[in-house]
C-alpha atoms as a PDB file:
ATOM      1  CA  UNK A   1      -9.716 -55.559  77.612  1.00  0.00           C
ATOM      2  CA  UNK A   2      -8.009 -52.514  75.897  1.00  0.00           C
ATOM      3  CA  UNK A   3      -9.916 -50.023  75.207  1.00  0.00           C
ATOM      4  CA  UNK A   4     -11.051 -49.901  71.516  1.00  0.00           C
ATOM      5  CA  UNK A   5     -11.505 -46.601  68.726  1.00  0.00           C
ATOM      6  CA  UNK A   6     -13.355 -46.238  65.994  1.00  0.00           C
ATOM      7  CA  UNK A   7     -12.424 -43.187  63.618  1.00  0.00           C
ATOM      8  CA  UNK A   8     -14.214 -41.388  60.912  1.00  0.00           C
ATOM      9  CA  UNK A   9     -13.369 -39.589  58.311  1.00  0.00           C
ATOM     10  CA  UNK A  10     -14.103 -36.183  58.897  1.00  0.00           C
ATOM     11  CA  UNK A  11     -14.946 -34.084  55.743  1.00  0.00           C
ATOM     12  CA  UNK A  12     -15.404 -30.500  55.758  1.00  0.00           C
ATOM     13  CA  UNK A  13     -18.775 -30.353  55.739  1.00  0.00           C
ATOM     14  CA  UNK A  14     -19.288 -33.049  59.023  1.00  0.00           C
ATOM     15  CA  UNK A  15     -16.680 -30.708  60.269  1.00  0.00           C
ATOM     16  CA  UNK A  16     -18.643 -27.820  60.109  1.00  0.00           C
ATOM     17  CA  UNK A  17     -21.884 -29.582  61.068  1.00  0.00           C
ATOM     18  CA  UNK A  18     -20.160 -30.744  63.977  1.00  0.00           C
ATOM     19  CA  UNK A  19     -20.044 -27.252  65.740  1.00  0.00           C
ATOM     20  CA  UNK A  20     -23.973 -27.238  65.205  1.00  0.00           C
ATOM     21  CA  UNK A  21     -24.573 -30.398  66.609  1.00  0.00           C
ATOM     22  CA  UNK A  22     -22.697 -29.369  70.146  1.00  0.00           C
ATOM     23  CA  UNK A  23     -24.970 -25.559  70.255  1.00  0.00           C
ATOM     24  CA  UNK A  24     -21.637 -24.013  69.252  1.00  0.00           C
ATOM     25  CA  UNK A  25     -22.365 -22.955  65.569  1.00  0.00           C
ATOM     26  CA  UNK A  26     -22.667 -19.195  65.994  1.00  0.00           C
ATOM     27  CA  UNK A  27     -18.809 -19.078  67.607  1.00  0.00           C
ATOM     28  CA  UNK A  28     -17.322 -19.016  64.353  1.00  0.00           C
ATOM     29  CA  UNK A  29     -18.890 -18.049  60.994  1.00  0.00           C
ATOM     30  CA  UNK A  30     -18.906 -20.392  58.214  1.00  0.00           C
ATOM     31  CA  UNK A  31     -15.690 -18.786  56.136  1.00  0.00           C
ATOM     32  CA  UNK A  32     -13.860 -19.229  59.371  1.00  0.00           C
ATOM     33  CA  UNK A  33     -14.815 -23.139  59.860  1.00  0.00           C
ATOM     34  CA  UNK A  34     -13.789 -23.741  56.384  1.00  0.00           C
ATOM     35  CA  UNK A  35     -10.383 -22.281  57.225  1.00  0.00           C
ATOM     36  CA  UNK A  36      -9.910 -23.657  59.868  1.00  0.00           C
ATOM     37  CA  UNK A  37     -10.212 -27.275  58.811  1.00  0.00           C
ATOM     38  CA  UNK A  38      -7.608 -26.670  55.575  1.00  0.00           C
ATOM     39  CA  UNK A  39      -5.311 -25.896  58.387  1.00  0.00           C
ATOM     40  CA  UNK A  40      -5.946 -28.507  60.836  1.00  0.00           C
ATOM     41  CA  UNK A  41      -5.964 -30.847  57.560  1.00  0.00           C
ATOM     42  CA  UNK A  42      -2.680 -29.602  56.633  1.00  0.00           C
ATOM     43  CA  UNK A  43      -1.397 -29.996  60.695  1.00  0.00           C
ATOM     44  CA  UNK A  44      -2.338 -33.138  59.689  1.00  0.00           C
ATOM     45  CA  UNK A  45      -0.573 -34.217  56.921  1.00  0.00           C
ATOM     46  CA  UNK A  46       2.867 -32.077  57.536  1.00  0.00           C
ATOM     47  CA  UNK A  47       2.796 -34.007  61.366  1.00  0.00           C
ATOM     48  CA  UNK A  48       2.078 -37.010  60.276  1.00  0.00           C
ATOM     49  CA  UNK A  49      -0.465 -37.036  63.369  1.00  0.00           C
ATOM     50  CA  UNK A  50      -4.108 -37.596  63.727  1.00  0.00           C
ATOM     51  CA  UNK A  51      -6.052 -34.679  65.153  1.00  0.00           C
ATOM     52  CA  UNK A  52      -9.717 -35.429  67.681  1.00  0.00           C
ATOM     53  CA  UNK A  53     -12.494 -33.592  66.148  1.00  0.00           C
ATOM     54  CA  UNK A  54     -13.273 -31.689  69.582  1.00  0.00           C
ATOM     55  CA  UNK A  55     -15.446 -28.274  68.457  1.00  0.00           C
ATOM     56  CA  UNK A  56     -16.012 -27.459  72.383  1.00  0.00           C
ATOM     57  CA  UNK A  57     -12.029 -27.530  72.258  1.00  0.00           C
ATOM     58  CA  UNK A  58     -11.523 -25.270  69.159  1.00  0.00           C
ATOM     59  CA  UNK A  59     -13.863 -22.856  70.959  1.00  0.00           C
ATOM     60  CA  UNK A  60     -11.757 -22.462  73.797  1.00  0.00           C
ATOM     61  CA  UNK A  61      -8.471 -22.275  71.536  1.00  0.00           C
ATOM     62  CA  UNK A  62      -9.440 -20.438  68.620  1.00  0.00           C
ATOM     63  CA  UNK A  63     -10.937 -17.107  68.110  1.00  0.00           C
ATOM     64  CA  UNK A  64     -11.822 -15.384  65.047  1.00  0.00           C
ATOM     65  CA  UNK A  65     -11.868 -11.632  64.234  1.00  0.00           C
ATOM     66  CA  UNK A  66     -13.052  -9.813  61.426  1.00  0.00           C
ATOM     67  CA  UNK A  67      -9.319  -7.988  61.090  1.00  0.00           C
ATOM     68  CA  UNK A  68      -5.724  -8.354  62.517  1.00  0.00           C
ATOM     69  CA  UNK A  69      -5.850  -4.595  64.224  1.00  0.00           C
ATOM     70  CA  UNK A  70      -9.090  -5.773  66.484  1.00  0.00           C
ATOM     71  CA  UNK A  71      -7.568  -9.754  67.516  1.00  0.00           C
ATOM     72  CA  UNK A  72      -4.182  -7.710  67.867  1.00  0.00           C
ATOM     73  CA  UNK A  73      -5.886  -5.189  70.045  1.00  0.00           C
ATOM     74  CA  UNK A  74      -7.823  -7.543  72.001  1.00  0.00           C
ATOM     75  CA  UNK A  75      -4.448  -9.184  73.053  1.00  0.00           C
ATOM     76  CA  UNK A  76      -2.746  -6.163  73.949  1.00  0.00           C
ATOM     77  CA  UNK A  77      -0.781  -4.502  71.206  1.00  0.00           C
ATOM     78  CA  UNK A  78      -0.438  -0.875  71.069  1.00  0.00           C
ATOM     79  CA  UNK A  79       0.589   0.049  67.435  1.00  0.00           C
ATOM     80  CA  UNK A  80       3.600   2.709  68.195  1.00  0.00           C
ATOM     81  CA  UNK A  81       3.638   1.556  71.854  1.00  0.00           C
ATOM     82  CA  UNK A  82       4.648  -1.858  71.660  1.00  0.00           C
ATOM     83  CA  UNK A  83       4.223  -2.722  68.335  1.00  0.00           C
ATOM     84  CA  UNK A  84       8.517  -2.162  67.474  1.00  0.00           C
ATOM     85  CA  UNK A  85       7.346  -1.558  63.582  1.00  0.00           C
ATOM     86  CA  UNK A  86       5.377  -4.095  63.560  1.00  0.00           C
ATOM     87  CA  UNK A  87       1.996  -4.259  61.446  1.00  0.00           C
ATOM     88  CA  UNK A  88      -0.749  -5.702  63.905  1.00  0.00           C
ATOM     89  CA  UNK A  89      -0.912  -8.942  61.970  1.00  0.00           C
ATOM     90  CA  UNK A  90       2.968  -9.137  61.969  1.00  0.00           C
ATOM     91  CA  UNK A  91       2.686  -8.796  65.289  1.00  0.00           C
ATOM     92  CA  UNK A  92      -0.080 -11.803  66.246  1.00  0.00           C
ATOM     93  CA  UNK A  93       2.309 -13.985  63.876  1.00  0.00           C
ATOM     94  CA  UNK A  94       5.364 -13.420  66.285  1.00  0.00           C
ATOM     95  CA  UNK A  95       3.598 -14.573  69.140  1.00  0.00           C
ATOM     96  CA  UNK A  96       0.455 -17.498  68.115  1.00  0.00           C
ATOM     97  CA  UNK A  97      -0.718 -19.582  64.991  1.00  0.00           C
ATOM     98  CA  UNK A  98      -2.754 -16.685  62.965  1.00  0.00           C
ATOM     99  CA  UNK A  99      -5.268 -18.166  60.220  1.00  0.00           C
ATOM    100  CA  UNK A 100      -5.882 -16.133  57.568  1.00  0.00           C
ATOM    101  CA  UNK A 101      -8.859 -16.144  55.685  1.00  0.00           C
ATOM    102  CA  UNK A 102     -11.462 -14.697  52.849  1.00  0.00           C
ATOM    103  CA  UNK A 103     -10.889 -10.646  52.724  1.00  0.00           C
ATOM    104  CA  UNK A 104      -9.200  -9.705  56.046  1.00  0.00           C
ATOM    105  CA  UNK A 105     -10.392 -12.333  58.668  1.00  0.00           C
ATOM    106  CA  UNK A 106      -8.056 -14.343  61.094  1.00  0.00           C
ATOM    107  CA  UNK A 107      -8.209 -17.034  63.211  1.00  0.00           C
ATOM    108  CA  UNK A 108      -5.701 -17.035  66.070  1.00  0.00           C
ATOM    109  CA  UNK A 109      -4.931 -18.830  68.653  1.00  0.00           C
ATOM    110  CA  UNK A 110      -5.793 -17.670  71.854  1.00  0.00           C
ATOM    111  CA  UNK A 111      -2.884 -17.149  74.053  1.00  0.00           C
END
């Protein structure tokens, strides 16, 4: 017998709940969540593909910083070192998926 799926439709707030449900809720705040599912809803829709709702997943591939110099820094860049004129956000852009959101905050993709 093949094996069988049942999908829901994930809104943002099950989204967000879903983090809480798994002990992961304090990994990203609540402005980052919210951001994070418009873009994965948008991945969505521009791929034509449908994403798994796996928050233990997003953990591991996402983090979130509270400014582009500090996720920049914590991935190596050197402004005037390395950084070839290159702003620290500029820089996370050329190299992984950066999520902006509310006053300075990214998301990025670890890498």
């Amino acid at each position: 017998m093949p094996i069988q799926i049942m999908k829901i439709i994930v809104t943002q707030y099950s989204f967000v709940d879903s983090f809480r449900a798994c002990g992961r809720d304090s990994h990203f705040t609540h402005a980052a969540l919210y951001a994070l599912f418009d873009y994965l809803e948008r991945l969505e829709e521009d791929t034509d593909t449908e994403l798994e709702l796996d928050p233990v997943a997003l953990c591991c591939d996402w983090s979130e910083y509270s400014n582009p110099a500090a996720a920049a820094a914590d991935f190596g860049y050197r402004d005037g070192v390395d950084s070839k004129d290159e702003s620290p956000l500029e820089w996370l852009q050329n190299r992984t998926d950066v999520i902006q959101f509310w006053e300075n905050g990214v998301i990025i993709r670890n890498f």
